[in-house]
PDB file of N, CA and C in Angstrom:
ATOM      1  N   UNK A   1      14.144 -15.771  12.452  1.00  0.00           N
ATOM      2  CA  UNK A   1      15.033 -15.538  11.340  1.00  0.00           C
ATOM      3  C   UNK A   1      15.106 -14.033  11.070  1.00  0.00           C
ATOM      4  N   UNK A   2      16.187 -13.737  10.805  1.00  0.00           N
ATOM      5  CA  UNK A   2      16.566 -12.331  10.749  1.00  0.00           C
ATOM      6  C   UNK A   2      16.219 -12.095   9.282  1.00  0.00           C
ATOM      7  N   UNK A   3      16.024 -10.824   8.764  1.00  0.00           N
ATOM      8  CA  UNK A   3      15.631 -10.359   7.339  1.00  0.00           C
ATOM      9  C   UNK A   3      16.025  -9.287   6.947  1.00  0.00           C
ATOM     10  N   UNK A   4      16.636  -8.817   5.879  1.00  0.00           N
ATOM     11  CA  UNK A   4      17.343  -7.439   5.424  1.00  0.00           C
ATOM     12  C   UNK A   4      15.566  -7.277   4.537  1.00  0.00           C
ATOM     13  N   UNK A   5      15.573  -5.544   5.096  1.00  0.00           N
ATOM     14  CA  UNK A   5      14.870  -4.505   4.629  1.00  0.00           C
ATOM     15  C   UNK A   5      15.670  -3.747   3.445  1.00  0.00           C
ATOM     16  N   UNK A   6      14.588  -4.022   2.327  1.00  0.00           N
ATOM     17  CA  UNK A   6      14.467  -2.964   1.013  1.00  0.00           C
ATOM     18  C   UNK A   6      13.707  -1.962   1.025  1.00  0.00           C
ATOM     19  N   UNK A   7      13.726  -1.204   0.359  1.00  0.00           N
ATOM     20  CA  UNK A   7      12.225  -0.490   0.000  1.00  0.00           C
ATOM     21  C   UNK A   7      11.841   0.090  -1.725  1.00  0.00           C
ATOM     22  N   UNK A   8      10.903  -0.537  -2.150  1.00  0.00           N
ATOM     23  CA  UNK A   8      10.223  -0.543  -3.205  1.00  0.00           C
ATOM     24  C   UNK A   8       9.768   1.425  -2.941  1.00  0.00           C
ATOM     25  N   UNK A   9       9.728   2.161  -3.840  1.00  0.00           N
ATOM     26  CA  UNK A   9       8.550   3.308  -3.945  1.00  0.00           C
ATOM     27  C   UNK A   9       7.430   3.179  -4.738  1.00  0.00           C
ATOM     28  N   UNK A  10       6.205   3.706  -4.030  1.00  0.00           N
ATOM     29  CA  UNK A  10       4.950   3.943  -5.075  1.00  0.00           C
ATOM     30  C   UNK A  10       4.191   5.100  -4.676  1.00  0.00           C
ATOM     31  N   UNK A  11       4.223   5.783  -6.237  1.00  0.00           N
ATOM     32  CA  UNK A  11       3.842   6.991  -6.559  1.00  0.00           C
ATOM     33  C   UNK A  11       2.063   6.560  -5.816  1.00  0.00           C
ATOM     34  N   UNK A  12       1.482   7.603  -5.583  1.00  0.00           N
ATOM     35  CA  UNK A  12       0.148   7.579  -4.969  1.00  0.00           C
ATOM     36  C   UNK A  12      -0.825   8.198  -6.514  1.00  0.00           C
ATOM     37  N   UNK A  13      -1.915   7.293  -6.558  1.00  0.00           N
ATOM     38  CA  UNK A  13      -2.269   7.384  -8.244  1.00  0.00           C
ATOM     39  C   UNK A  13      -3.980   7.673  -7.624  1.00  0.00           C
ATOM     40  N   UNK A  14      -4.328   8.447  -8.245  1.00  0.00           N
ATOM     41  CA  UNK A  14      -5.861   9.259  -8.479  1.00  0.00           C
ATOM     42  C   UNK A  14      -6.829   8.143  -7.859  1.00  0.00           C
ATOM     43  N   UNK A  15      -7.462   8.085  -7.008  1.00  0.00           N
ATOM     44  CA  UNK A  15      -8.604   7.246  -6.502  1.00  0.00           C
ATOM     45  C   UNK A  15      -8.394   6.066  -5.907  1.00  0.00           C
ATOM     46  N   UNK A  16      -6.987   5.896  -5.157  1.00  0.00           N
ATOM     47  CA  UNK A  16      -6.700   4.611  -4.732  1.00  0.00           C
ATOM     48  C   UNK A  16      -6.848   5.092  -3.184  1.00  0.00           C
ATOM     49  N   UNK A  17      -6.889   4.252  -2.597  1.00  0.00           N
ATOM     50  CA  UNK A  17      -6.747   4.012  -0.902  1.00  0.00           C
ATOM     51  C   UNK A  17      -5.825   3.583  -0.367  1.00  0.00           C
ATOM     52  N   UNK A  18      -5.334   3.891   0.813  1.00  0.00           N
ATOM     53  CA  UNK A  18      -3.963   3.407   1.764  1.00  0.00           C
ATOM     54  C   UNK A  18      -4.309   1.926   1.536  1.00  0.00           C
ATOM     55  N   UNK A  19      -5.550   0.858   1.490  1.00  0.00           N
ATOM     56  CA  UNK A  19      -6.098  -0.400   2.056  1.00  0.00           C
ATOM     57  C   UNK A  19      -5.846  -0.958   0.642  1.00  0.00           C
ATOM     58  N   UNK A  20      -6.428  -0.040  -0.583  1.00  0.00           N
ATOM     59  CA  UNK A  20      -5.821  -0.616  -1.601  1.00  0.00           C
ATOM     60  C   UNK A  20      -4.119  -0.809  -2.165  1.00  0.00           C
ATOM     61  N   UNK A  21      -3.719   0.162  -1.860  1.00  0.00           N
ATOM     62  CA  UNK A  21      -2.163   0.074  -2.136  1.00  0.00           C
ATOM     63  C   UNK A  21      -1.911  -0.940  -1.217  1.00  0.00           C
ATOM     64  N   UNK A  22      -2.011  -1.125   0.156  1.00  0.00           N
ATOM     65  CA  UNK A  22      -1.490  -2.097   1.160  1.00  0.00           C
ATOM     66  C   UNK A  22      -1.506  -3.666   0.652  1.00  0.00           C
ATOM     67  N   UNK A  23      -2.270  -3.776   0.102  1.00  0.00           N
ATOM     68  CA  UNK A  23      -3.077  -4.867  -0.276  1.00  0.00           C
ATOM     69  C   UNK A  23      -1.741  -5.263  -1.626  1.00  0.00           C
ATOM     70  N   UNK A  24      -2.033  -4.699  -2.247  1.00  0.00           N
ATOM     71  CA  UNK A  24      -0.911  -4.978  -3.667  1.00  0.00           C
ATOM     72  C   UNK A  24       0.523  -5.027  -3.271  1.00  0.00           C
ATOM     73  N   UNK A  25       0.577  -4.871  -1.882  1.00  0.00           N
ATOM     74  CA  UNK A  25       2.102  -4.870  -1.445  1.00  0.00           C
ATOM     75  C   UNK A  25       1.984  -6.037  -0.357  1.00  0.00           C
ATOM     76  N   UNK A  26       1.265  -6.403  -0.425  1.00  0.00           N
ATOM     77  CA  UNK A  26       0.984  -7.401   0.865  1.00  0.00           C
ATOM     78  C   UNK A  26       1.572  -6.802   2.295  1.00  0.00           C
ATOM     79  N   UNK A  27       0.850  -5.693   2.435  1.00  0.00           N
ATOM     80  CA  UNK A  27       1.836  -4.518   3.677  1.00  0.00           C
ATOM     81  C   UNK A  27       0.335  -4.671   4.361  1.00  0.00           C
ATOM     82  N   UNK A  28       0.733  -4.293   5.787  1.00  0.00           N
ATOM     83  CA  UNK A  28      -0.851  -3.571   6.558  1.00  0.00           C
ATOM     84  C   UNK A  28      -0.415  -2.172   6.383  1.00  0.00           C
ATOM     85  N   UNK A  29      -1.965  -1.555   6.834  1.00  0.00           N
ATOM     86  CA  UNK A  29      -1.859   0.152   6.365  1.00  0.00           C
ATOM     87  C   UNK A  29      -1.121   0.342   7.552  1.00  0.00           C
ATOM     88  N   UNK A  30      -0.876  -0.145   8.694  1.00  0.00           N
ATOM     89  CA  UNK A  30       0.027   0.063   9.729  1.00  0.00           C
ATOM     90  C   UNK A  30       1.556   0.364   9.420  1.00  0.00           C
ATOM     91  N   UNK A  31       1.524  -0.757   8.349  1.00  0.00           N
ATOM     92  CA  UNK A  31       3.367  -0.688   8.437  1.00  0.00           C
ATOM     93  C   UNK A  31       3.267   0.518   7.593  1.00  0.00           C
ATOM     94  N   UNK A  32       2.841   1.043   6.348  1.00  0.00           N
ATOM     95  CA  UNK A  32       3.022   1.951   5.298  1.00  0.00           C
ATOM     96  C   UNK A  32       2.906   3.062   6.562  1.00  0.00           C
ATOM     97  N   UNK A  33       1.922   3.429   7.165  1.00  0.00           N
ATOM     98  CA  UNK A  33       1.998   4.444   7.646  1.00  0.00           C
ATOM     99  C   UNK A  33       3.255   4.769   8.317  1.00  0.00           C
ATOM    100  N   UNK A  34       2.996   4.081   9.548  1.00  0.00           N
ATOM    101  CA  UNK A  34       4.454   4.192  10.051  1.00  0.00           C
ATOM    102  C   UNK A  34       5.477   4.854   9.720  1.00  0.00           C
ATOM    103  N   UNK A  35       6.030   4.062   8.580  1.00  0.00           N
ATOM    104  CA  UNK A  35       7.009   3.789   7.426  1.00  0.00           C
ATOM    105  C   UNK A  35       7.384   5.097   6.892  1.00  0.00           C
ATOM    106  N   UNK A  36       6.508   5.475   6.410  1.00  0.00           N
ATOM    107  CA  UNK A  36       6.266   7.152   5.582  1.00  0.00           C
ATOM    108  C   UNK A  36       5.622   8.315   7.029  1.00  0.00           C
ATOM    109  N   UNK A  37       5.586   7.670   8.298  1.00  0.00           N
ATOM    110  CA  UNK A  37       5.091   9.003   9.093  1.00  0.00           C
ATOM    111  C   UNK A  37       3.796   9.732   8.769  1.00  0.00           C
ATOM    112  N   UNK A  38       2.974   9.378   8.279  1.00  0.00           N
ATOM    113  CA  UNK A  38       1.975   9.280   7.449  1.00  0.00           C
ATOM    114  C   UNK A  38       0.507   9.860   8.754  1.00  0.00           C
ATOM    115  N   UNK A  39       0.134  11.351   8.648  1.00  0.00           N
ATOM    116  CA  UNK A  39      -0.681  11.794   9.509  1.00  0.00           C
ATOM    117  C   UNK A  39      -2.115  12.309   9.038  1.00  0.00           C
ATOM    118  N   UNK A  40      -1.889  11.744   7.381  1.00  0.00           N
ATOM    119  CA  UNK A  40      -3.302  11.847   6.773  1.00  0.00           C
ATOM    120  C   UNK A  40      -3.564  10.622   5.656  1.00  0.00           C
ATOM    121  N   UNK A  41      -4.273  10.838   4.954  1.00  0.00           N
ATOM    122  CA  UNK A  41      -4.328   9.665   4.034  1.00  0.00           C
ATOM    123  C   UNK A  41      -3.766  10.446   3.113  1.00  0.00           C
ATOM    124  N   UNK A  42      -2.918   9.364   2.434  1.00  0.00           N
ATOM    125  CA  UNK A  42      -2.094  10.017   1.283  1.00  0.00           C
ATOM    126  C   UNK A  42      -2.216  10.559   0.364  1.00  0.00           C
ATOM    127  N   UNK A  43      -1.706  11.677  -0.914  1.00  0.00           N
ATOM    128  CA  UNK A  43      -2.652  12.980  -1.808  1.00  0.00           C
ATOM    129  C   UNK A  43      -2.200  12.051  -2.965  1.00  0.00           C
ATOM    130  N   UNK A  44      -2.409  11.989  -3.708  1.00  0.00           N
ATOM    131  CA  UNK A  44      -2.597  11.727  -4.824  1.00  0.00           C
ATOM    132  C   UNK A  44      -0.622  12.366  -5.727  1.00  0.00           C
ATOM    133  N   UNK A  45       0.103  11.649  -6.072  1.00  0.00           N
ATOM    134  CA  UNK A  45       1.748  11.998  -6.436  1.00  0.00           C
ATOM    135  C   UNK A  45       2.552  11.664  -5.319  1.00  0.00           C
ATOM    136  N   UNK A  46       2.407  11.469  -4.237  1.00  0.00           N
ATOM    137  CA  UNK A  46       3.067  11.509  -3.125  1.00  0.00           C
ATOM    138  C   UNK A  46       3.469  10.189  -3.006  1.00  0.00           C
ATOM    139  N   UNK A  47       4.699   9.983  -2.748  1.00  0.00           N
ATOM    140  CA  UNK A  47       5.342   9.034  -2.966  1.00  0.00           C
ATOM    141  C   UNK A  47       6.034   8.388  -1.779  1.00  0.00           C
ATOM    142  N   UNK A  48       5.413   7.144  -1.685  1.00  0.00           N
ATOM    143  CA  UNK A  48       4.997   6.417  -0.460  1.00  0.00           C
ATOM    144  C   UNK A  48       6.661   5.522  -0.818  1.00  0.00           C
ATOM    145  N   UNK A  49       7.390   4.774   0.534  1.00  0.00           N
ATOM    146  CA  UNK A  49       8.148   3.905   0.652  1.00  0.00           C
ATOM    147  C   UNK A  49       7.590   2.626   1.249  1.00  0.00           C
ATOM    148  N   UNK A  50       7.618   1.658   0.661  1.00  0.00           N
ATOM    149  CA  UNK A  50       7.217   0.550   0.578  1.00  0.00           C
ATOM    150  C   UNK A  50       8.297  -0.234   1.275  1.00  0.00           C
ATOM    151  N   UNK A  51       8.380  -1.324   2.497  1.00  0.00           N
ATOM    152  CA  UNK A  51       9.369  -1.993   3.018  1.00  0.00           C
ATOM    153  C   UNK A  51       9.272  -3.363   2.361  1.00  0.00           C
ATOM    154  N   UNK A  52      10.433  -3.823   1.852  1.00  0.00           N
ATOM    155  CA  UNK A  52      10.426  -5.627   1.481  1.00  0.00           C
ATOM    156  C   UNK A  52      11.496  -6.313   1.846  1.00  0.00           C
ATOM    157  N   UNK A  53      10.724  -7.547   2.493  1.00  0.00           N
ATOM    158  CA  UNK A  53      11.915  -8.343   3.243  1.00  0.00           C
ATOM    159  C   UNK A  53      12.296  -9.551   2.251  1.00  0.00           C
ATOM    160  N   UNK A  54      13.716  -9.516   2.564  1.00  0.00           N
ATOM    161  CA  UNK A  54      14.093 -10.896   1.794  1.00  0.00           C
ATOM    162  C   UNK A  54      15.442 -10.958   2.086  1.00  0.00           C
ATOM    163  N   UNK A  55      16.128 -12.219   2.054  1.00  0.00           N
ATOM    164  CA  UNK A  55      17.594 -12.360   2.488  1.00  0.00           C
ATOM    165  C   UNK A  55      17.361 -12.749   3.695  1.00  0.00           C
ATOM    166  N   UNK A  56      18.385 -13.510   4.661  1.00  0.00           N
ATOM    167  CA  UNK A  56      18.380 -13.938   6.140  1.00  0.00           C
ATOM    168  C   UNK A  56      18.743 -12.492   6.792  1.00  0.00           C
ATOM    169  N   UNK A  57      19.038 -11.498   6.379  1.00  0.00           N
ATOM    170  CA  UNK A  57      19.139 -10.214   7.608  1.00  0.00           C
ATOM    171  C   UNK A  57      18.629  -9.132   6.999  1.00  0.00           C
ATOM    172  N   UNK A  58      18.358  -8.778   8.476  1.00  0.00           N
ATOM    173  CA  UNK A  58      17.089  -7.110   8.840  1.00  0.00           C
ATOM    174  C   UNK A  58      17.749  -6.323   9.549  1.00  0.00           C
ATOM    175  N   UNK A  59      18.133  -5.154   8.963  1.00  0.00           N
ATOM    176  CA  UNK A  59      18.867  -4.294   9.248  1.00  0.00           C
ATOM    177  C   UNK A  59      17.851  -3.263   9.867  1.00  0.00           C
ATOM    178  N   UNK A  60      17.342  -3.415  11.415  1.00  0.00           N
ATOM    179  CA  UNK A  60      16.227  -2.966  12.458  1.00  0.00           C
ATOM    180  C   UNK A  60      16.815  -1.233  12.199  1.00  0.00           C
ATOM    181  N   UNK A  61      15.840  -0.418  12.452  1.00  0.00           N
ATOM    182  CA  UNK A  61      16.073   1.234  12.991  1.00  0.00           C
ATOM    183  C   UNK A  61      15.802   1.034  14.262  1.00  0.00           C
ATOM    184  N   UNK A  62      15.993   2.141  14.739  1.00  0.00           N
ATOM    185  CA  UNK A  62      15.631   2.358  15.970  1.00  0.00           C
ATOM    186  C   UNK A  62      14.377   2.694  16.328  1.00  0.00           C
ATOM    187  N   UNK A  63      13.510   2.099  17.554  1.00  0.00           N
ATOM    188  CA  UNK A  63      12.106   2.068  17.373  1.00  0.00           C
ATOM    189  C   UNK A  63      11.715   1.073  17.117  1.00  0.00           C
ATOM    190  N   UNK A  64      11.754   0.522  15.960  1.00  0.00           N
ATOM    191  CA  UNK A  64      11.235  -0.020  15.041  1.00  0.00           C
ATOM    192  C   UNK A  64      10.690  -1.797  16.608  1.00  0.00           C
ATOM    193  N   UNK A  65       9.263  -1.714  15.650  1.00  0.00           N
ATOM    194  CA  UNK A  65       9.121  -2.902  16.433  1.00  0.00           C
ATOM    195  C   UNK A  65       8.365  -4.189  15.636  1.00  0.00           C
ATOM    196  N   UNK A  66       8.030  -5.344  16.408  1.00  0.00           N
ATOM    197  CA  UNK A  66       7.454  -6.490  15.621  1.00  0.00           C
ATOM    198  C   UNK A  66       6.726  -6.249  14.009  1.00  0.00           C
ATOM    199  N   UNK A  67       5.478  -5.464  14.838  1.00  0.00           N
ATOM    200  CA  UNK A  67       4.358  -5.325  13.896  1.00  0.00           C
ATOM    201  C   UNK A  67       4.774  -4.656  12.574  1.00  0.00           C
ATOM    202  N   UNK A  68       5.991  -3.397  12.549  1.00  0.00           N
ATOM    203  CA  UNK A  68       6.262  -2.972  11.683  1.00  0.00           C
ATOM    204  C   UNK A  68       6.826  -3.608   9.966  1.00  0.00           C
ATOM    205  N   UNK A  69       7.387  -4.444  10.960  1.00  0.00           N
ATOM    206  CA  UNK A  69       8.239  -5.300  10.391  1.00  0.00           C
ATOM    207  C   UNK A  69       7.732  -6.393   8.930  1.00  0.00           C
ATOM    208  N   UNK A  70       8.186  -6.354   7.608  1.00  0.00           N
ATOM    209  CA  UNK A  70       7.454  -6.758   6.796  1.00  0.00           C
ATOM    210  C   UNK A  70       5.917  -7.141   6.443  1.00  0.00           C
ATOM    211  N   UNK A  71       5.151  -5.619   7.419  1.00  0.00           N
ATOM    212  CA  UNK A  71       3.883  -6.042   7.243  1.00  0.00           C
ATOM    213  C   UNK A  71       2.804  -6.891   8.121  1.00  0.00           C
ATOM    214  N   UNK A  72       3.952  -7.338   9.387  1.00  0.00           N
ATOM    215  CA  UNK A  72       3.464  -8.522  10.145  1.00  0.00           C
ATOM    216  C   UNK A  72       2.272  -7.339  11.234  1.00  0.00           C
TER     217      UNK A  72
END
């Protein structure tokens, strides 16, 4: 089944972790990284894009593969 991509933002807040934010988004730290290009752990204000699937279509980028994909 095909799925259209949203994206939620979340501000990065004082003492949290990539594993904790992932978690409250039901994301792996895989997809967030990815997602945001992400080559350190994230600073604290920095404002992460969050992917959410819903609807029968997924409007793919280029690249883009399985795992990325809502977290899977």
């Amino acid at each position: 089944m095909l799925k259209f991509q949203a994206y939620n933002y979340y501000v990065v807040k004082e003492g949290q972790t990539l594993q904790e934010i992932a978690r409250a988004y039901h994301l792996s730290c895989r997809a967030i990284i990815r997602e945001n290009a992400l080559q350190a752990p994230p600073q604290v204000g920095q404002v992460l894009y969050m992917p959410t699937c819903f609807g029968d279509f997924y409007l793919a980028k280029e690249g883009e593969d399985k795992a990325l994909l809502c977290g899977s």
